[in-house]
N, C-alpha and C. Protein backbone atom coordinates (compact mmCIF):
# COMPACT_ATOMS: atom_id res chain seq x y z
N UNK A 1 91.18 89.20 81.59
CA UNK A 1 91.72 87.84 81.63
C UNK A 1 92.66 87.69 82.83
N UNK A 2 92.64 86.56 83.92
CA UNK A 2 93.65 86.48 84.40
C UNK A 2 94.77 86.02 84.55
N UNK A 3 95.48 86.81 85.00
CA UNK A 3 97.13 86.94 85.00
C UNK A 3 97.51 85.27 85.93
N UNK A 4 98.25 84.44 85.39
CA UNK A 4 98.42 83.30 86.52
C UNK A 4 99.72 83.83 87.41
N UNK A 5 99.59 83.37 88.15
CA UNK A 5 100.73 83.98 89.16
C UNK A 5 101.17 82.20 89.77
N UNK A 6 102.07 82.51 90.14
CA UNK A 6 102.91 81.16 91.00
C UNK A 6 102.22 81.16 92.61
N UNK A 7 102.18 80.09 93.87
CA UNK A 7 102.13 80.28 95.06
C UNK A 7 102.60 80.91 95.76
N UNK A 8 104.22 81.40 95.38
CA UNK A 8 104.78 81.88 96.13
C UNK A 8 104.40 83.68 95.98
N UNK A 9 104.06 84.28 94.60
CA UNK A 9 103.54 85.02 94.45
C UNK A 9 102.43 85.65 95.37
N UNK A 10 101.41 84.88 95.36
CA UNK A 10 100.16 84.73 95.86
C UNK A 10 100.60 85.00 97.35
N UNK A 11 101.25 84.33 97.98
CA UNK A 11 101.52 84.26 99.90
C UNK A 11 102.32 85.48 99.55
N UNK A 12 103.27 85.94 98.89
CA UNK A 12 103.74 87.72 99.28
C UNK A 12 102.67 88.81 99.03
N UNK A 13 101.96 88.17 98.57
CA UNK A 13 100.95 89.57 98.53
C UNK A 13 100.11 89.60 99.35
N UNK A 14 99.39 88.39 99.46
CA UNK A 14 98.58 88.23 100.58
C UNK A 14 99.15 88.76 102.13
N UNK A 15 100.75 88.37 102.07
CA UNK A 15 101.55 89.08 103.32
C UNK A 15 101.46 90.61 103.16
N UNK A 16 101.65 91.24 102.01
CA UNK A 16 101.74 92.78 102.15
C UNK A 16 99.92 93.27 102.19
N UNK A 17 99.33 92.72 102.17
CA UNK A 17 98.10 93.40 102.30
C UNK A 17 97.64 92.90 103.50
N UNK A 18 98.11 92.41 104.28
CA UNK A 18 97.86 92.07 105.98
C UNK A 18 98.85 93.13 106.26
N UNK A 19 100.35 93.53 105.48
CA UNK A 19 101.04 94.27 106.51
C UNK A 19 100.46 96.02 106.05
N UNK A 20 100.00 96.10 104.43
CA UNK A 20 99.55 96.93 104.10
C UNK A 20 97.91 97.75 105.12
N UNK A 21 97.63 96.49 105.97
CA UNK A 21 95.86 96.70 106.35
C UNK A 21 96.23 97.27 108.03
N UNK A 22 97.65 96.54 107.84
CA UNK A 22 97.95 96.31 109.37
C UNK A 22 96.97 96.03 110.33
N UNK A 23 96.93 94.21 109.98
CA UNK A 23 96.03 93.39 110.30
C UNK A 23 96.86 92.74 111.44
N UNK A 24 96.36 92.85 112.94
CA UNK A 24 96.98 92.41 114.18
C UNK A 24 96.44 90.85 114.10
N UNK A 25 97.55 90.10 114.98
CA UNK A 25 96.98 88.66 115.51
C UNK A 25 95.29 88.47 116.13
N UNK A 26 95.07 88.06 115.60
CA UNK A 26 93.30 87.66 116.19
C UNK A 26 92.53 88.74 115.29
N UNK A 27 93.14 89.30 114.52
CA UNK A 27 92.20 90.23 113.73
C UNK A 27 91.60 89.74 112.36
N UNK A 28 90.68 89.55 111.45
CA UNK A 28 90.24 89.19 110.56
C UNK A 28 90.91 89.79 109.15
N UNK A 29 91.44 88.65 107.98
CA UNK A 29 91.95 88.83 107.07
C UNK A 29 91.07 89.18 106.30
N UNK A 30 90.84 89.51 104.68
CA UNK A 30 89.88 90.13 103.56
C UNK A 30 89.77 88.31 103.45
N UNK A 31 88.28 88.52 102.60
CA UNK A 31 87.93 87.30 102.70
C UNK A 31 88.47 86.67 101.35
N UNK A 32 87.98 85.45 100.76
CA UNK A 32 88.43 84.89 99.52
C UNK A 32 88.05 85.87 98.50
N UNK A 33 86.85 86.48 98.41
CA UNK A 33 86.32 87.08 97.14
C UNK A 33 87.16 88.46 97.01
N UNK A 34 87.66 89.37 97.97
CA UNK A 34 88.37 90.47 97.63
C UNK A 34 89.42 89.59 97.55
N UNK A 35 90.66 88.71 97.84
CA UNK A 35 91.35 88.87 97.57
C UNK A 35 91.75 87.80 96.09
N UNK A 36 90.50 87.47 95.55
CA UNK A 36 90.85 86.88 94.82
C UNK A 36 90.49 88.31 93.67
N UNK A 37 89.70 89.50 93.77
CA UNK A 37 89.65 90.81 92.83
C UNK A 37 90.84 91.34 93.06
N UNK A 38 91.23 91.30 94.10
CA UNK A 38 92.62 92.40 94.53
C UNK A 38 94.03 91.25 93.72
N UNK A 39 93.96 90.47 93.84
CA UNK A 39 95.05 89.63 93.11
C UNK A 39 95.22 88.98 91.94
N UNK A 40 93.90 89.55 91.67
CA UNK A 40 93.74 89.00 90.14
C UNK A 40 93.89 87.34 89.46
N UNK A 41 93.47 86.93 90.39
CA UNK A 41 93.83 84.92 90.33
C UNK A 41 92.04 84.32 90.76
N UNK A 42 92.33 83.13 90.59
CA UNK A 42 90.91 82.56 90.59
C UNK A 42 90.93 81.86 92.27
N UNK A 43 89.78 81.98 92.27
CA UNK A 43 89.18 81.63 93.65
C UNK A 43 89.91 80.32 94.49
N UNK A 44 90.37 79.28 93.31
CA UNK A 44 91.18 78.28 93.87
C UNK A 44 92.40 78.91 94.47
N UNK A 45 93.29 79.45 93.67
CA UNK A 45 94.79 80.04 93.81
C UNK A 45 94.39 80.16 95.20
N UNK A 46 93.34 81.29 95.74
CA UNK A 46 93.69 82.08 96.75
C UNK A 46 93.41 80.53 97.64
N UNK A 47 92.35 79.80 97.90
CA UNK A 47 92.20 78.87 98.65
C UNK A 47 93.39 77.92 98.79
N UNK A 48 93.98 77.54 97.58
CA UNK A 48 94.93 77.11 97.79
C UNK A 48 96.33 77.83 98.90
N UNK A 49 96.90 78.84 98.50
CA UNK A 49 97.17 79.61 99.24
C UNK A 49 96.72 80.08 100.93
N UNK A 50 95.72 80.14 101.10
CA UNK A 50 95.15 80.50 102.46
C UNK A 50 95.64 78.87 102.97
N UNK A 51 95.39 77.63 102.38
CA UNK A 51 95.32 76.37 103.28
C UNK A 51 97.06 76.12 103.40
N UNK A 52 97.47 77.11 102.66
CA UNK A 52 98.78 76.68 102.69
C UNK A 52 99.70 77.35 104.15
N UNK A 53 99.05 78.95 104.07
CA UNK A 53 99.01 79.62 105.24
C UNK A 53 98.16 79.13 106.50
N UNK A 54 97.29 78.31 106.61
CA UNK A 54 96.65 77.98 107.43
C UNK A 54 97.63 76.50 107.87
N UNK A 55 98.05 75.88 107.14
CA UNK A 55 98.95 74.67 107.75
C UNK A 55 100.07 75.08 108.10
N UNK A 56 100.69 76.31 107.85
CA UNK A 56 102.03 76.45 108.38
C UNK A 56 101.65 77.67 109.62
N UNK A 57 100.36 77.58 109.83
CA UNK A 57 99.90 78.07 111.58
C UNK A 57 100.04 79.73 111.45
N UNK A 58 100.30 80.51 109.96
CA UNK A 58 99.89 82.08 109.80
C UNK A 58 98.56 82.23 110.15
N UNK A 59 97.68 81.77 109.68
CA UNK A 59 96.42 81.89 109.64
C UNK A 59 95.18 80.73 110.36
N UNK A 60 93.91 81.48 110.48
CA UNK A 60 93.24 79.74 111.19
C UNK A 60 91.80 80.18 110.97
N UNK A 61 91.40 79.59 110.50
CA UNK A 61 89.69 79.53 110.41
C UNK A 61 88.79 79.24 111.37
N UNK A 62 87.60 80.14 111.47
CA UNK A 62 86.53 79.71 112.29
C UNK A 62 85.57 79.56 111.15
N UNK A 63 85.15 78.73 110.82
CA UNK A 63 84.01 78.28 109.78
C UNK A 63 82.79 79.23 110.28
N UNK A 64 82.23 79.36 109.07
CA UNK A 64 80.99 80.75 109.04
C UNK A 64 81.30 82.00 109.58
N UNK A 65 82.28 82.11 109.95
CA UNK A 65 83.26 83.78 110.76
C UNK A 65 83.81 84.43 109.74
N UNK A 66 85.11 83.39 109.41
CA UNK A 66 86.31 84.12 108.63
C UNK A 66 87.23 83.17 108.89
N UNK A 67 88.87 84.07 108.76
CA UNK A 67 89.93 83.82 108.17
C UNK A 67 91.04 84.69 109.37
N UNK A 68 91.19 84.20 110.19
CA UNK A 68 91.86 85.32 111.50
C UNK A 68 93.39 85.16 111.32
N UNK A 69 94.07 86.31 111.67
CA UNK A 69 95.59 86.11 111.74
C UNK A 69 96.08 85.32 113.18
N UNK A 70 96.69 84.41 113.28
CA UNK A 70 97.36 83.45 114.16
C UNK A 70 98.94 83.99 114.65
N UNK A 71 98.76 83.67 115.55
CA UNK A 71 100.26 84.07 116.61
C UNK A 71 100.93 82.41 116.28
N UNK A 72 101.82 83.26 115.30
CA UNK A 72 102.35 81.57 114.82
C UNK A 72 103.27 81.19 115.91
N UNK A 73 103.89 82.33 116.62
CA UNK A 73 105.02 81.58 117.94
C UNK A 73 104.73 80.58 118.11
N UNK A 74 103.13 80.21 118.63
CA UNK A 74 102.81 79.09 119.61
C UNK A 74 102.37 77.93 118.46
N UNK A 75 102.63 77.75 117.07
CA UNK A 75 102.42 76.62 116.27
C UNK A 75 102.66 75.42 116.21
N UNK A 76 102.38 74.64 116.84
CA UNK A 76 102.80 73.24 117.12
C UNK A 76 104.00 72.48 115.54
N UNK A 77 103.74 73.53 114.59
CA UNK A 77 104.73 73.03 113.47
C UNK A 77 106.14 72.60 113.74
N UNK A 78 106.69 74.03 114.57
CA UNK A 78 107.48 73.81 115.28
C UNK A 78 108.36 72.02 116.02
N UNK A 79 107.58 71.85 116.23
CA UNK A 79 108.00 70.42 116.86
C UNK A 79 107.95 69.18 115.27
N UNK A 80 107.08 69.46 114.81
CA UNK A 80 107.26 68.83 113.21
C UNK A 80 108.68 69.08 112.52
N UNK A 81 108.52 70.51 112.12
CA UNK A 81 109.76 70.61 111.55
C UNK A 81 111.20 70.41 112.57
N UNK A 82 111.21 70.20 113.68
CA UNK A 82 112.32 69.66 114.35
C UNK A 82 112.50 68.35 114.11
N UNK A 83 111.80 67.53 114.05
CA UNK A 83 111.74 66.27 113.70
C UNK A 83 112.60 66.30 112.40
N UNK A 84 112.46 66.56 111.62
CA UNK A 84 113.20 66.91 110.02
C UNK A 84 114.44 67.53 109.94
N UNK A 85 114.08 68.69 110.66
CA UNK A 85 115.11 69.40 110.74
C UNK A 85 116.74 68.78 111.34
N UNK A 86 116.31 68.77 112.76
CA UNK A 86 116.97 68.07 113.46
C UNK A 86 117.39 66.40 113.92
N UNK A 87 117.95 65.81 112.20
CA UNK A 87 118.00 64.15 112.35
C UNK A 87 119.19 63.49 113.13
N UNK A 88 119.86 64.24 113.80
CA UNK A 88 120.77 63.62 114.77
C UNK A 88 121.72 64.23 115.95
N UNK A 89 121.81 63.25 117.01
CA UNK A 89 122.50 63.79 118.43
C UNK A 89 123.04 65.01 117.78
N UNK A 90 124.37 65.02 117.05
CA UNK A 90 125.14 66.30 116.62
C UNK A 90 124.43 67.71 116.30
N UNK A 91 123.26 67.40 115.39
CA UNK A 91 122.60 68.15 115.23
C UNK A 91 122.05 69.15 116.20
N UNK A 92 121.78 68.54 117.09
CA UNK A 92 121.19 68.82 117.91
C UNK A 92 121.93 69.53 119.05
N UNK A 93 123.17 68.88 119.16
CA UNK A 93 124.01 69.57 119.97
C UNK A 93 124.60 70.95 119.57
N UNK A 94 125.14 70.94 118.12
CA UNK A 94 125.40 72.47 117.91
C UNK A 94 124.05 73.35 117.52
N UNK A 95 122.35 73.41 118.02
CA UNK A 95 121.89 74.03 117.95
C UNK A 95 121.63 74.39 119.39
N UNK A 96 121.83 73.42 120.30
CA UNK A 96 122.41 73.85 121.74
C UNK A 96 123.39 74.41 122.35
N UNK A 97 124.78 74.33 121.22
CA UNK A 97 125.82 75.29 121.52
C UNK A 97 125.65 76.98 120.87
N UNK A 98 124.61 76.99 119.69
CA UNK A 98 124.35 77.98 119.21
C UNK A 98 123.67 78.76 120.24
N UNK A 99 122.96 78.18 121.08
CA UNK A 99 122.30 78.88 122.27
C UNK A 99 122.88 79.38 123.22
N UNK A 100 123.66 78.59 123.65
CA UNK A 100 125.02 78.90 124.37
C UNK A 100 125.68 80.07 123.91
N UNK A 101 125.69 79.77 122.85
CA UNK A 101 126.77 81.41 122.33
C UNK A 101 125.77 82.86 122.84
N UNK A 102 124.49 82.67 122.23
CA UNK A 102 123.81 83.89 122.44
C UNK A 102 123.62 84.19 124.04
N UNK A 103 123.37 82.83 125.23
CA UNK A 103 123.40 83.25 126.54
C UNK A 103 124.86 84.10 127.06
N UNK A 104 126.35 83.17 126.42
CA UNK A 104 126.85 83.93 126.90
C UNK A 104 127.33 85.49 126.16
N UNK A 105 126.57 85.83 125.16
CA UNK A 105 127.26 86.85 124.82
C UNK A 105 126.05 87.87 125.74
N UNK A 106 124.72 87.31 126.35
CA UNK A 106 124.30 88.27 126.67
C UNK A 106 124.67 88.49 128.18
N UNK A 107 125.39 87.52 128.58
CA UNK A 107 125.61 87.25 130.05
C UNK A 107 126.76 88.28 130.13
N UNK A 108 127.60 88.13 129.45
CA UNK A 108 128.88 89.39 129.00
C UNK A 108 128.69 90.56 129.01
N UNK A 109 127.40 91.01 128.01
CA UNK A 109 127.47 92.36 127.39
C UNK A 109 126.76 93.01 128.70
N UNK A 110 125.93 92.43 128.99
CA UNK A 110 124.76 92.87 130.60
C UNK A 110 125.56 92.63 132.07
N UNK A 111 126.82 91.86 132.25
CA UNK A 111 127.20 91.61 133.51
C UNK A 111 126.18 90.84 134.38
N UNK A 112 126.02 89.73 133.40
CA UNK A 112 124.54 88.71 134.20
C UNK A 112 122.82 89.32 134.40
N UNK A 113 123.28 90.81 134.03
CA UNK A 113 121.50 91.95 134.52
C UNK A 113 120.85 91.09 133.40
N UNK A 114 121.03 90.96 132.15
CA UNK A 114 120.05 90.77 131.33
C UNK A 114 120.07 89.34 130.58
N UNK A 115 118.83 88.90 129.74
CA UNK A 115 119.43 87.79 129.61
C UNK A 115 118.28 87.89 127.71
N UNK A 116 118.35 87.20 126.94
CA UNK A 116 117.96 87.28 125.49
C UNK A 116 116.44 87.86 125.87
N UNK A 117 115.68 87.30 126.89
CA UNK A 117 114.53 87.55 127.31
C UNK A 117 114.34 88.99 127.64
N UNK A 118 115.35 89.68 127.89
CA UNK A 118 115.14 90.81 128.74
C UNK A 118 115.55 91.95 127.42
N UNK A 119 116.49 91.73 126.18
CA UNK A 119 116.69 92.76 125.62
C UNK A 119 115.35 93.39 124.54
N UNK A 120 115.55 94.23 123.87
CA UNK A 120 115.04 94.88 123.42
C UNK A 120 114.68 94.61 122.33
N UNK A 121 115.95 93.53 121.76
CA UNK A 121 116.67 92.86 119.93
C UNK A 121 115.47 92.40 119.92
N UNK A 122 114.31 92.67 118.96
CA UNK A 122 112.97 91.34 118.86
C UNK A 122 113.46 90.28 118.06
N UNK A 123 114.29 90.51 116.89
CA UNK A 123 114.97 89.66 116.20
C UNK A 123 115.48 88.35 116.91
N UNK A 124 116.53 88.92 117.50
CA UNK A 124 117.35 88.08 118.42
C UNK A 124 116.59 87.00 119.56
N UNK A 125 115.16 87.50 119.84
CA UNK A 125 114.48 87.11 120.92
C UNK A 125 113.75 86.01 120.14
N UNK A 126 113.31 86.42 119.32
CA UNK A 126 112.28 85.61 118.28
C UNK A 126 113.36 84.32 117.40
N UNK A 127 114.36 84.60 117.60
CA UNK A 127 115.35 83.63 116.77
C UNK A 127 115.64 82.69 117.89
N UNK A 128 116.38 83.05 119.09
CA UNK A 128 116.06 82.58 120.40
C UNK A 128 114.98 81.34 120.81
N UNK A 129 113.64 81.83 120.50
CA UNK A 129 112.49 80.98 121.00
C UNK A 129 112.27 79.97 119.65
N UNK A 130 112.57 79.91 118.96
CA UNK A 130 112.43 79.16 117.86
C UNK A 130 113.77 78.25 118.19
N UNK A 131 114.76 78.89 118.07
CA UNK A 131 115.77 77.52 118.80
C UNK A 131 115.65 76.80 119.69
N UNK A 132 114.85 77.13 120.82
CA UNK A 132 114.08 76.83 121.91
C UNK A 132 113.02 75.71 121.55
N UNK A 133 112.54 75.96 120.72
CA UNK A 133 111.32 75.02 120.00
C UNK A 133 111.55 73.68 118.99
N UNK A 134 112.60 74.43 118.84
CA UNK A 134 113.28 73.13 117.97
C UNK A 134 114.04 71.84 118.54
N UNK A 135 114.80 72.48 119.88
CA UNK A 135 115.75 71.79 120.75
C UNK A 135 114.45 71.43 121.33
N UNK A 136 113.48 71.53 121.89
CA UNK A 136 112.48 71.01 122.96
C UNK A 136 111.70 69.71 121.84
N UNK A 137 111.75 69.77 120.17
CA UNK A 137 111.09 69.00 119.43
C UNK A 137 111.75 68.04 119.16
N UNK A 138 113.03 68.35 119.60
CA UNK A 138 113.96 66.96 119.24
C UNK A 138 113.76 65.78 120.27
N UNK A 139 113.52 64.44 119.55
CA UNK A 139 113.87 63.28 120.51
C UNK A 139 114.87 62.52 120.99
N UNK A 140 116.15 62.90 122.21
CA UNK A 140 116.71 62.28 122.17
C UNK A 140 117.09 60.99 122.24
């Protein structure tokens, strides 16, 4: 009999068995039918789920192929959720001073050599370009 599970359920597992497969960007995910045996949920759940990952730009379909992992950096969501995110001048300005902080702390710590682009932090870099994406989605 199966077990019902919630959505949010469903997208962490589906995440650990991409990180479990160590499934790279452009590489092909398990299709609906294993992961609807491996998760024990019905064929909708997982579809539901995959379209849910597929609109927030994890994932992207080639019809009659598969189910490929997506380089979400470049997701045009990005500029959506700035729209929302970001509903006014102010807003907008202290996510531009937040940027500011990280240029100059790297301008400091490097003596101008390095700059968020250049360190090593992927964290920091990847938090970086998303502020980047957000400030570029805003309309002033």
């Amino acid at each position: 009999m199966e077990t019902k599970k919630g959505l949010q359920t469903i997208l962490e597992e589906i995440n650990k068995i991409i990180e479990d497969q160590n499934i790279g960007i452009g590489e092909k995910i398990p299709s609906e039918r294993y992961l609807k045996e491996r998760l024990n949920v019905s064929r909708q759940s997982v579809r539901e789920a995959l379209r849910a990952l597929e609109l927030i730009g994890v994932i992207y379909v080639k019809r009659g192929e598969g189910t490929y992992l997506a380089s979400i950096d470049s997701h045009q969501l990005y500029t959506l959720i700035a729209k929302y995110l970001l509903r006014t001048d102010r807003q907008y300005e202290e996510l531009i001073e937040l940027m500011h902080m990280i240029d100059y702390y790297y301008e400091h710590k490097y003596d101008g050599q390095k700059s968020v682009y250049d360190d090593d932090n992927q964290v920091v870099k990847r938090i970086y370009k998303l502020l980047e994406k957000y400030a570029d989605g805003y309309e002033i």
